[in-house]
Protein backbone atom coordinates (compact mmCIF):
# COMPACT_ATOMS: atom_id res chain seq x y z
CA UNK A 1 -10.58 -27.46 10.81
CA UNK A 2 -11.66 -27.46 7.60
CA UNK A 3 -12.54 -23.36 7.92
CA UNK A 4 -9.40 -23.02 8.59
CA UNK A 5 -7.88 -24.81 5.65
CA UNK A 6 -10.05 -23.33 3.13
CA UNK A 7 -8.94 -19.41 5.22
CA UNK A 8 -5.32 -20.03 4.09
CA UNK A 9 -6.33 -21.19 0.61
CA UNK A 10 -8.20 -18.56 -0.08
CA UNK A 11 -6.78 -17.40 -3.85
CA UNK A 12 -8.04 -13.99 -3.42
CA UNK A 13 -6.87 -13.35 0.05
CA UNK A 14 -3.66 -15.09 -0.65
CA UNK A 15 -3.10 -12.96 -4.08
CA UNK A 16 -3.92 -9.37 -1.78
CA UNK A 17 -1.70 -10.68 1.15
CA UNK A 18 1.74 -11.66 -1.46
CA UNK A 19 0.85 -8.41 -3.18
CA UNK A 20 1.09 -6.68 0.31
CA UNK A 21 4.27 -8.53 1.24
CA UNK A 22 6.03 -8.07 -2.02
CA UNK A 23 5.18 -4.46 -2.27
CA UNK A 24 6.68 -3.98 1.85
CA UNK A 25 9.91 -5.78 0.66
CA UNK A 26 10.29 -3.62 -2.90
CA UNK A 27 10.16 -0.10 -0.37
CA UNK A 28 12.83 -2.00 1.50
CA UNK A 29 14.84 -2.54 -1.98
CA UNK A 30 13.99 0.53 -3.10
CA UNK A 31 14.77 3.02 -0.23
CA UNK A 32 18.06 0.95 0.89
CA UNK A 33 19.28 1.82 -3.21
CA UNK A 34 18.39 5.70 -2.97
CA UNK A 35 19.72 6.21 0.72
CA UNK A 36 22.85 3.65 -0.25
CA UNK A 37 22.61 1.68 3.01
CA UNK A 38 19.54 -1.07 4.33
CA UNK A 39 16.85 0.70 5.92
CA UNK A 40 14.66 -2.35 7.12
CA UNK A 41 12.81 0.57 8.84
CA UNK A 42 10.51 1.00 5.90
CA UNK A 43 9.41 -2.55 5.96
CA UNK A 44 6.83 -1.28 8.82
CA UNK A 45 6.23 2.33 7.13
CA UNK A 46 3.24 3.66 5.30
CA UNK A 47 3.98 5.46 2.23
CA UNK A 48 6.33 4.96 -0.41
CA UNK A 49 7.15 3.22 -3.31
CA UNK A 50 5.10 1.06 -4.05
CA UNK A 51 1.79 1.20 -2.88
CA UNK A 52 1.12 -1.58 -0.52
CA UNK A 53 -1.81 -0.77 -0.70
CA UNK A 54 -2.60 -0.60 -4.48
CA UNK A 55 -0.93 -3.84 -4.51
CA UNK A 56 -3.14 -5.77 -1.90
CA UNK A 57 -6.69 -4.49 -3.45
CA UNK A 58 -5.62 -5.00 -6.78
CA UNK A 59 -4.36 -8.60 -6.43
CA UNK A 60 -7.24 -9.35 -4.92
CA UNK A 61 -9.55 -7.74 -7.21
CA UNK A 62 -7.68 -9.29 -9.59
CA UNK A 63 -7.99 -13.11 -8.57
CA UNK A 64 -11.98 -12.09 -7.99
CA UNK A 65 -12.26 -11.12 -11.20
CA UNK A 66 -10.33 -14.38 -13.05
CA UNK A 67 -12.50 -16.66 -10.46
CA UNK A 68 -15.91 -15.10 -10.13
CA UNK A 69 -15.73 -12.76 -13.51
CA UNK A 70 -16.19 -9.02 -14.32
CA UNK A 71 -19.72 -9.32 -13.72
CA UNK A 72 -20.43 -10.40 -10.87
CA UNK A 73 -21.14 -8.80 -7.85
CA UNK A 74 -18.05 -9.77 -6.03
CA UNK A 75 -15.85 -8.33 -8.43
CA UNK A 76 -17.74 -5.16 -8.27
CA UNK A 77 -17.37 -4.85 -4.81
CA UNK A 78 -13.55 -5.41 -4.92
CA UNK A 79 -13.17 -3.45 -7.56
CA UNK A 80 -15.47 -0.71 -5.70
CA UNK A 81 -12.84 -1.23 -2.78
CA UNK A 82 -9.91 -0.89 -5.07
CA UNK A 83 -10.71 2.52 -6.39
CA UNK A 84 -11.51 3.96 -3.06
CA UNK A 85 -8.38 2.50 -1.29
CA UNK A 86 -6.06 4.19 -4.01
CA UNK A 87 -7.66 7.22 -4.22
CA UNK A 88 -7.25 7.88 -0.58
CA UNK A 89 -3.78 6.57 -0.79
CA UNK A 90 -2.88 8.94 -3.18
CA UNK A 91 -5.50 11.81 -2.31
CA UNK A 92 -6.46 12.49 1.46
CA UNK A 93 -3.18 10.32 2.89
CA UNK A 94 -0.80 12.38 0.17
CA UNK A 95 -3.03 15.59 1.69
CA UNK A 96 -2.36 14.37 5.49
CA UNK A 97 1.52 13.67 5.42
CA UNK A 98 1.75 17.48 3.30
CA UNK A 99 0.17 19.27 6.35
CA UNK A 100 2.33 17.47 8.75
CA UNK A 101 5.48 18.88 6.54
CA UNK A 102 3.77 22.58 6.64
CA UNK A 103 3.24 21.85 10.62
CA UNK A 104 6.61 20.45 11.13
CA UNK A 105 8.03 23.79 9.67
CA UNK A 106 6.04 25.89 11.57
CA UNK A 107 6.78 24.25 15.12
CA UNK A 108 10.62 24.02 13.83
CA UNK A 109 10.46 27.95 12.98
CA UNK A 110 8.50 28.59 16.49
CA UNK A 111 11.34 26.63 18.04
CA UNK A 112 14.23 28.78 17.06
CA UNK A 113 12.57 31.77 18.79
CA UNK A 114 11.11 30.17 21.62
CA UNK A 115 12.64 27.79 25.31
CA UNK A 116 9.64 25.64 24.84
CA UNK A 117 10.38 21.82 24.60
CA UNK A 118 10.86 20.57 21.40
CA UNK A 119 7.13 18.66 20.21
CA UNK A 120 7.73 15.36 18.39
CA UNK A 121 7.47 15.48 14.39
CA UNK A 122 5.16 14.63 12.94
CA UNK A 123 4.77 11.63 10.33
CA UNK A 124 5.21 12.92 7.37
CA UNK A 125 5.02 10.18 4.80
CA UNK A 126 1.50 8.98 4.80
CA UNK A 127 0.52 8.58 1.18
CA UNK A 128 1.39 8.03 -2.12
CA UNK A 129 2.10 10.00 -5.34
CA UNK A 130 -0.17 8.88 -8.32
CA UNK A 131 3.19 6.87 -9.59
CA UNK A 132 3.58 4.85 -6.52
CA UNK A 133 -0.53 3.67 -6.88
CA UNK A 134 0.42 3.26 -9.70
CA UNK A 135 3.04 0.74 -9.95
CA UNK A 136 1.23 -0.81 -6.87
CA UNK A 137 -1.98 -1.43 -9.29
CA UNK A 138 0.19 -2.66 -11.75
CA UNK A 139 1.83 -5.16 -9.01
CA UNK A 140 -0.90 -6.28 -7.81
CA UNK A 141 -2.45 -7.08 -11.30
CA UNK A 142 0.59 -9.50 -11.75
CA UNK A 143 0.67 -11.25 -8.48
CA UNK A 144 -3.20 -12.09 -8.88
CA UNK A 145 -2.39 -13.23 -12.74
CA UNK A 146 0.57 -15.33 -11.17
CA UNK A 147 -2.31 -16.44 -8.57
CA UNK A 148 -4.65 -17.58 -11.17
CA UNK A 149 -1.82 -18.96 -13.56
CA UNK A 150 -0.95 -21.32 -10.05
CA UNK A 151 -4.03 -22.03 -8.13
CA UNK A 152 -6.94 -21.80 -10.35
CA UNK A 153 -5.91 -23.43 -13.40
């Protein structure tokens, strides 16, 4: 029982998982304001603004390095973690969801000239700009701040 306690007191993992959650709810703000009507859709979607991502490994990196400090090994490894989760946010996932756009066109142009069935689309929003890691970094900084201001104090 009392594993289980300490799981869901966990500062770190509870900073990454509110940074996750309030980064999932701001794409929800955020794309219901530029399409002008609630998409809840994007709630469950990759991509966007912010990055969930960025905001989950930065919290916790964050907390890790208030609680354990910058140098110790723990806060290497998160911050290790961090860099390579937002890089291939905004790197190979940007680089993924770009060829499904060129492939998307291509089938769509094949289509026009062609009686085959109509493929489904691809996904086309996989990663992240640079801005979108960005303001997820900068999210997650705060909620792991807001973390250590609260819990470990």
């Amino acid at each position: 029982m009392k594993s289980i306690i300490e799981f869901f007191t966990n500062p770190p993992l509870m900073a990454a998982v509110v940074g996750w959650a309030l980064a999932q709810i701001l794409k929800v703000v955020i794309e219901s304001i530029m399409a002008k009507k609630f998409t809840w859709e994007s709630i469950f979607a990759s991509g966007g603004m912010p990055s969930s991502h960025s905001a989950f490994v930065m919290a916790l990196t964050t907390v890790i390095g208030f609680q354990y400090g910058l140098g110790s090994v723990y806060f290497a490894f998160a911050a290790a973690f961090a860099l390579v989760v937002m890089y291939d946010a905004c790197g190979v996932r940007r680089a993924v969801g770009e060829q499904a756009k060129a492939l998307n066109r291509i089938i769509d142009a094949l289509h026009e000239n062609s009686t085959i069935g109509q493929e489904k689309a691809l996904k086309e929003i996989l990663g992240h700009s640079p801005f979108q890691v960005a303001m997820g970094f900068v999210l997650g900084i705060l909620v792991g701040i807001c973390t250590v201001i609260l819990f470990l104090r």
